[in-house]
N, C-alpha and C. Protein backbone atom coordinates (compact mmCIF):
# COMPACT_ATOMS: atom_id res chain seq x y z
N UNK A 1 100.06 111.29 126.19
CA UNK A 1 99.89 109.90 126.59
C UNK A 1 100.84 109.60 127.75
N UNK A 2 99.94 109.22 128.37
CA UNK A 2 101.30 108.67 129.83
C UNK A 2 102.09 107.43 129.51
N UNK A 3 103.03 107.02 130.16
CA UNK A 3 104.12 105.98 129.73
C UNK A 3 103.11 104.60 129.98
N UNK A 4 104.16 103.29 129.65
CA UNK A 4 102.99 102.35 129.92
C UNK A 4 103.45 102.07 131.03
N UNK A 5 103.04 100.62 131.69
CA UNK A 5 103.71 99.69 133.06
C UNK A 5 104.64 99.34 132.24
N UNK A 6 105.40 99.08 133.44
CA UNK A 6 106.65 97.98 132.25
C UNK A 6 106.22 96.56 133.20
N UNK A 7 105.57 95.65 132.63
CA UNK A 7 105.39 94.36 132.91
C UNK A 7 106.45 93.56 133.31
N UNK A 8 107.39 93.52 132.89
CA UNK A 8 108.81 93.32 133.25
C UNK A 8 110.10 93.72 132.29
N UNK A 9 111.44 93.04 133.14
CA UNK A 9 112.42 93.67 132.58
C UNK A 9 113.06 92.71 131.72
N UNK A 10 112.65 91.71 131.02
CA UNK A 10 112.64 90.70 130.17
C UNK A 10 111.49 90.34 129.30
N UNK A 11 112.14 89.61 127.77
CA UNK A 11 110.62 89.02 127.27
C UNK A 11 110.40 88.80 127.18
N UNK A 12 108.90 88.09 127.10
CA UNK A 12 108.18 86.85 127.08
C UNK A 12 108.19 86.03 125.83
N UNK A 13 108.55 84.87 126.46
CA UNK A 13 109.02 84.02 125.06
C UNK A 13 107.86 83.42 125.02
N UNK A 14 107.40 83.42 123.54
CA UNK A 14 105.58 82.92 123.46
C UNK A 14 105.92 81.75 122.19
N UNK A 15 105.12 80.80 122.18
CA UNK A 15 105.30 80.03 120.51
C UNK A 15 104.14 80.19 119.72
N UNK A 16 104.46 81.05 118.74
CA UNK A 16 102.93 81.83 118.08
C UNK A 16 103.10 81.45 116.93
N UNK A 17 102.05 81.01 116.18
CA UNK A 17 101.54 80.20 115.06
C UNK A 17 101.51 81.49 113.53
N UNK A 18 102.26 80.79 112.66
CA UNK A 18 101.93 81.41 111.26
C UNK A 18 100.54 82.00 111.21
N UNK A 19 100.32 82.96 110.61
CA UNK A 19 99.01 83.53 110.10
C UNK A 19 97.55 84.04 110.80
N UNK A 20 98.14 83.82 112.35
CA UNK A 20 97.20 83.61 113.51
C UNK A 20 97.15 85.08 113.75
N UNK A 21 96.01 85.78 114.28
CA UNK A 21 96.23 87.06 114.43
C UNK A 21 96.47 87.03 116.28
N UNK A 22 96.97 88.17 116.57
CA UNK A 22 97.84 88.82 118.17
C UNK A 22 97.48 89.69 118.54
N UNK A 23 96.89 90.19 119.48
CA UNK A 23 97.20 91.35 120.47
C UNK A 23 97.69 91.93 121.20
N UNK A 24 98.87 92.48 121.18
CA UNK A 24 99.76 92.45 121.57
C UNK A 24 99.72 94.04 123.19
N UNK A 25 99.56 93.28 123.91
CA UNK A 25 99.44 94.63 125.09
C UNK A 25 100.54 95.89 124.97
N UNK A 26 100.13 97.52 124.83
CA UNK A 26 100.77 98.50 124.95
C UNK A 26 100.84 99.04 126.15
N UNK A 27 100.22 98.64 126.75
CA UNK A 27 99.72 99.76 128.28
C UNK A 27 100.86 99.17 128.88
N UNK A 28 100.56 97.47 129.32
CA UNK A 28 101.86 96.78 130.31
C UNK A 28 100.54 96.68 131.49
N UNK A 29 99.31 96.69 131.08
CA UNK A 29 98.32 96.26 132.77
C UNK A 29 98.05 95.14 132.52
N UNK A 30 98.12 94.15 131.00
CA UNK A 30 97.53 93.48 131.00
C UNK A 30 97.80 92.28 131.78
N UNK A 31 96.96 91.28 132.50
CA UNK A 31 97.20 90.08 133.29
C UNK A 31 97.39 88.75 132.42
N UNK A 32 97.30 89.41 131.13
CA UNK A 32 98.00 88.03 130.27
C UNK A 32 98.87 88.38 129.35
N UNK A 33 99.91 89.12 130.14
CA UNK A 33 101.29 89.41 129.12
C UNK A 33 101.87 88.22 127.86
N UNK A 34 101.94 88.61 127.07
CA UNK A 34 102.47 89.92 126.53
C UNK A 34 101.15 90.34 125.60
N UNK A 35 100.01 89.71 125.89
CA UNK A 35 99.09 89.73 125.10
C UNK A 35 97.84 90.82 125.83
N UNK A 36 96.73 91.11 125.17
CA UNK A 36 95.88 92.21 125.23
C UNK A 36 94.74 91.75 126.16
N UNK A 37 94.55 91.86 127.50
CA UNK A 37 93.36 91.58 128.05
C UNK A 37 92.54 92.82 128.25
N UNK A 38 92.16 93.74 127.76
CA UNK A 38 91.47 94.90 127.92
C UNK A 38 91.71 95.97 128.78
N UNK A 39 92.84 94.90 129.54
CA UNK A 39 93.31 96.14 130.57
C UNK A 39 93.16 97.95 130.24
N UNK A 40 93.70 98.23 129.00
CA UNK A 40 93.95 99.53 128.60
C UNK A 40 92.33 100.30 128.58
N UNK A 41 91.43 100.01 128.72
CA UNK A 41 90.44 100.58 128.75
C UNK A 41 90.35 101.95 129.62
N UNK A 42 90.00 103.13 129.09
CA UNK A 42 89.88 104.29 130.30
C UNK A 42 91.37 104.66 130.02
N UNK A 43 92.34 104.54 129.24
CA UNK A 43 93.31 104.91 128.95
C UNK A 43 93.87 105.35 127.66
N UNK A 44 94.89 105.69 127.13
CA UNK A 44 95.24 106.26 125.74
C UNK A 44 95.99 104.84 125.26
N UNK A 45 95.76 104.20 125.55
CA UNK A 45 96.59 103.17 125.05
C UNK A 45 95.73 101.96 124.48
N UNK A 46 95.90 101.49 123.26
CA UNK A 46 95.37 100.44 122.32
C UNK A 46 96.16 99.40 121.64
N UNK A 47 96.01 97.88 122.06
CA UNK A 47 96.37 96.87 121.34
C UNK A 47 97.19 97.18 120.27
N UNK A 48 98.10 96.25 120.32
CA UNK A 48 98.96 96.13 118.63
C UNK A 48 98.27 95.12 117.88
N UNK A 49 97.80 94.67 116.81
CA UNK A 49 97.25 93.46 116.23
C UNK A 49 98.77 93.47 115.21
N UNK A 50 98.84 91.78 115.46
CA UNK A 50 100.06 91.09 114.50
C UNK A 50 99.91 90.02 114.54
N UNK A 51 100.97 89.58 113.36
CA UNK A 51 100.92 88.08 113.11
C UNK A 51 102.54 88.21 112.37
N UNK A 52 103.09 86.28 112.56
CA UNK A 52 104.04 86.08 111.62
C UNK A 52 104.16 85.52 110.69
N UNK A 53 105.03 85.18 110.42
CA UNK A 53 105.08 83.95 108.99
C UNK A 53 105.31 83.13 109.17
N UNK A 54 106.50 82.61 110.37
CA UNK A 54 106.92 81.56 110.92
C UNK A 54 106.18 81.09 112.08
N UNK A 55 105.86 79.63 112.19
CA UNK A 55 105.44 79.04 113.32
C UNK A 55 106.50 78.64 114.24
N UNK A 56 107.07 79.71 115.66
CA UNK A 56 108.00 79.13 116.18
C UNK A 56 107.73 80.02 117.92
N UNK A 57 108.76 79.94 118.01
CA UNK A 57 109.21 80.75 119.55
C UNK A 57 109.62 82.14 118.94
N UNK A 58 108.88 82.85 119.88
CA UNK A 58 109.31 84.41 119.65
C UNK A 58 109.59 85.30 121.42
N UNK A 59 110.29 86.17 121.11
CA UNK A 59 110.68 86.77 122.17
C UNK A 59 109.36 88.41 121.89
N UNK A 60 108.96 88.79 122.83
CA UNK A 60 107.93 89.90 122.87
C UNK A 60 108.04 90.39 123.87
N UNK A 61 108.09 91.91 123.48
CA UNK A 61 108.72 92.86 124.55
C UNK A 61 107.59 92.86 125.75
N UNK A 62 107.97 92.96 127.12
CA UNK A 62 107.06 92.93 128.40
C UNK A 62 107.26 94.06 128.70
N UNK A 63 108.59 95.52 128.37
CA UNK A 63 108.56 96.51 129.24
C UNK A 63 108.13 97.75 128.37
N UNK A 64 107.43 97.82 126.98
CA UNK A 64 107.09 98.30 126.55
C UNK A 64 108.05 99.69 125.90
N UNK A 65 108.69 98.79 126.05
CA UNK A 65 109.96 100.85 125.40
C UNK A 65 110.67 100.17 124.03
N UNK A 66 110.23 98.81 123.39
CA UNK A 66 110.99 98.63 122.02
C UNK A 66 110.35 99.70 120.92
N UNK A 67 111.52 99.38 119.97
CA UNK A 67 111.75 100.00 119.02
C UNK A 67 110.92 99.56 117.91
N UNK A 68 110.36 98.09 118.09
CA UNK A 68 110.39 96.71 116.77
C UNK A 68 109.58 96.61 117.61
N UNK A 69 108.19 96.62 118.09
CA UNK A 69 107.11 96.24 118.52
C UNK A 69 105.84 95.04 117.49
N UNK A 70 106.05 94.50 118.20
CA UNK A 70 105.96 93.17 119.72
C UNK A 70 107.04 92.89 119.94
N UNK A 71 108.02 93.01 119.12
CA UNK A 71 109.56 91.91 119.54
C UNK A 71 110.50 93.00 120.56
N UNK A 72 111.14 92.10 121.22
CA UNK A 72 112.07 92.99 122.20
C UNK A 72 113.16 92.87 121.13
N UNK A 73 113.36 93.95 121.75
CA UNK A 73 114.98 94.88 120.93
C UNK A 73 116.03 94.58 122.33
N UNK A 74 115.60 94.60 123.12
CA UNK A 74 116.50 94.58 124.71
C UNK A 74 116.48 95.68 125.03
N UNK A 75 115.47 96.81 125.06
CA UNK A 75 115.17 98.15 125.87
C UNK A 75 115.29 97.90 127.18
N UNK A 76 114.74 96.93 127.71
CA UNK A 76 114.72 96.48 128.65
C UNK A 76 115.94 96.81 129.56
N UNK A 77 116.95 96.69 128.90
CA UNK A 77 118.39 96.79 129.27
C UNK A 77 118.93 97.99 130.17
N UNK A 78 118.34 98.98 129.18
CA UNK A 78 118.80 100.39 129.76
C UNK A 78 117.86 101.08 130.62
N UNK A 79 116.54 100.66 130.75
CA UNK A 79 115.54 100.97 131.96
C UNK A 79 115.93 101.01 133.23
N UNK A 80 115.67 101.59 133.99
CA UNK A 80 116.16 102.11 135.39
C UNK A 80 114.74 101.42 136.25
């Protein structure tokens, strides 16, 4: 599998609803970060589906190298 884009070097703070389901982009092509627009098609790379428990603000990784996927860990950090 080739690496993804890194969409950026920060993460997108989203306010995502209890119980709601997510798609969460792996590739990094998608044009509606941090979320799944089909971009990955023709590629090895496939959607995360998630949801939380809490209805609030969440931080979601944009450069694709966390650990805790959707949430940024701050990988971001050590990317070159």
């Amino acid at each position: 599998m080739s690496d993804p884009v890194i969409a950026q070097k920060k993460p997108c703070v989203v306010e995502l609803e209890a119980a709601q389901s997510y798609w969460w982009c792996t590739c990094g092509r998608s044009a509606n970060q941090p979320f799944c627009d089909g971009s990955h098609k023709g590629t090895d790379f496939t959607p995360l589906e998630f949801t939380v428990t809490e209805s609030k603000k969440y931080g979601l990784c944009a450069c694709k190298h966390t650990k805790n996927a959707p949430f940024c860990d701050a990988a971001h950090r050590d990317l070159r």
